[in-house]
Protein backbone atom coordinates (compact mmCIF):
# COMPACT_ATOMS: atom_id res chain seq x y z
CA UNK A 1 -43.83 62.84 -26.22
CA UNK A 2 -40.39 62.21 -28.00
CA UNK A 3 -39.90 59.34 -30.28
CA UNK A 4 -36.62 57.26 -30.14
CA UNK A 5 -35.71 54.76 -32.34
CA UNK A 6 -32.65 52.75 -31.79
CA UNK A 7 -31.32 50.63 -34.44
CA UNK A 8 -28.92 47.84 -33.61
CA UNK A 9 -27.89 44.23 -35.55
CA UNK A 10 -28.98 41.69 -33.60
CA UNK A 11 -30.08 41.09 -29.63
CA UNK A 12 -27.41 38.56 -29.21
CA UNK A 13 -25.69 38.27 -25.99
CA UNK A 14 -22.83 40.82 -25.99
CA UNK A 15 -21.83 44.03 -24.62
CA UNK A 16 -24.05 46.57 -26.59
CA UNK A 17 -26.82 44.30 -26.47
CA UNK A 18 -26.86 44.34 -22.70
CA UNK A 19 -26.07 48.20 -22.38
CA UNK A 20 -29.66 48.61 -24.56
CA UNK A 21 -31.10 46.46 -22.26
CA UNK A 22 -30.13 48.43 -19.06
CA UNK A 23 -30.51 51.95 -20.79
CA UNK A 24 -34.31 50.47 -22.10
CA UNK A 25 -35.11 49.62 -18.62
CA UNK A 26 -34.26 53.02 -17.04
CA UNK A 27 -35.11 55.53 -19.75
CA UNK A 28 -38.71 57.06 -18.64
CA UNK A 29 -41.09 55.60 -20.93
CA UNK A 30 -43.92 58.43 -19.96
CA UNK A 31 -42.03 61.04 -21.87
CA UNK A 32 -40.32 58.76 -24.74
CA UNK A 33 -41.35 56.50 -27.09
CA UNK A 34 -39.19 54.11 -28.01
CA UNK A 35 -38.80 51.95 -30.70
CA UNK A 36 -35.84 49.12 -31.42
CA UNK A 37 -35.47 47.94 -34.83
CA UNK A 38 -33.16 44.67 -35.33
CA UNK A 39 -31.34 43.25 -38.47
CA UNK A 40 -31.88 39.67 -36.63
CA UNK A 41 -33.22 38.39 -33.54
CA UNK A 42 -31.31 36.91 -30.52
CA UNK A 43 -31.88 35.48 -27.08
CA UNK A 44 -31.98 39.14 -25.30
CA UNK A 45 -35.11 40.23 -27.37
CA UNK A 46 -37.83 38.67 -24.70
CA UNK A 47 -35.49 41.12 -22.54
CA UNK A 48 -36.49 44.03 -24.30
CA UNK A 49 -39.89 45.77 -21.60
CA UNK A 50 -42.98 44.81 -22.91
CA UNK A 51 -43.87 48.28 -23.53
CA UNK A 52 -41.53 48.89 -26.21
CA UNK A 53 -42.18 48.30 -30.10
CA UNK A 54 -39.73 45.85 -31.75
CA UNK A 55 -39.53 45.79 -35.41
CA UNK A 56 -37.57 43.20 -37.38
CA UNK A 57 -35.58 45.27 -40.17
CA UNK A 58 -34.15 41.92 -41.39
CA UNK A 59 -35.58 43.11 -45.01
CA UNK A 60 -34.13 46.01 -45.12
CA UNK A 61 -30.65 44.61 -44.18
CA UNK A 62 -30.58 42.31 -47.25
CA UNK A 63 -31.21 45.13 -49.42
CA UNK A 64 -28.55 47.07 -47.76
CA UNK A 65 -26.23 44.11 -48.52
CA UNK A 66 -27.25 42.72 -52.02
CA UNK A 67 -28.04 39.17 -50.77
């Protein structure tokens, strides 16, 4: 099985947020395993399939940025 992980800034509504959401539910699951990690949350994340790992890279984003 290959591993995916997608990394995008939030799961607020908008554009690339819903394009994840359509490419998560039609990507076969059986041969990938996916993984999102988000800067910060949103509305769309109790979109995301229940069958997909969510991690919350909000840490690492404030390192990235020096706050």
């Amino acid at each position: 099985m290959k591993k995916i992980l997608i990394l995008i800034s939030n799961l607020n509504m908008g554009g690339a947020q819903k394009a994840l959401i359509s490419l998560l539910n039609e990507i076969d699951r059986r041969k990938y395993d996916i993984t999102v990690a988000v800067f910060s949350g949103g509305e769309l994340i109790d979109s995301i399939p229940s069958d997909i790992k969510i991690e919350n890279w909000e840490n690492y984003y404030s390192l990235l940025t020096n706050r």
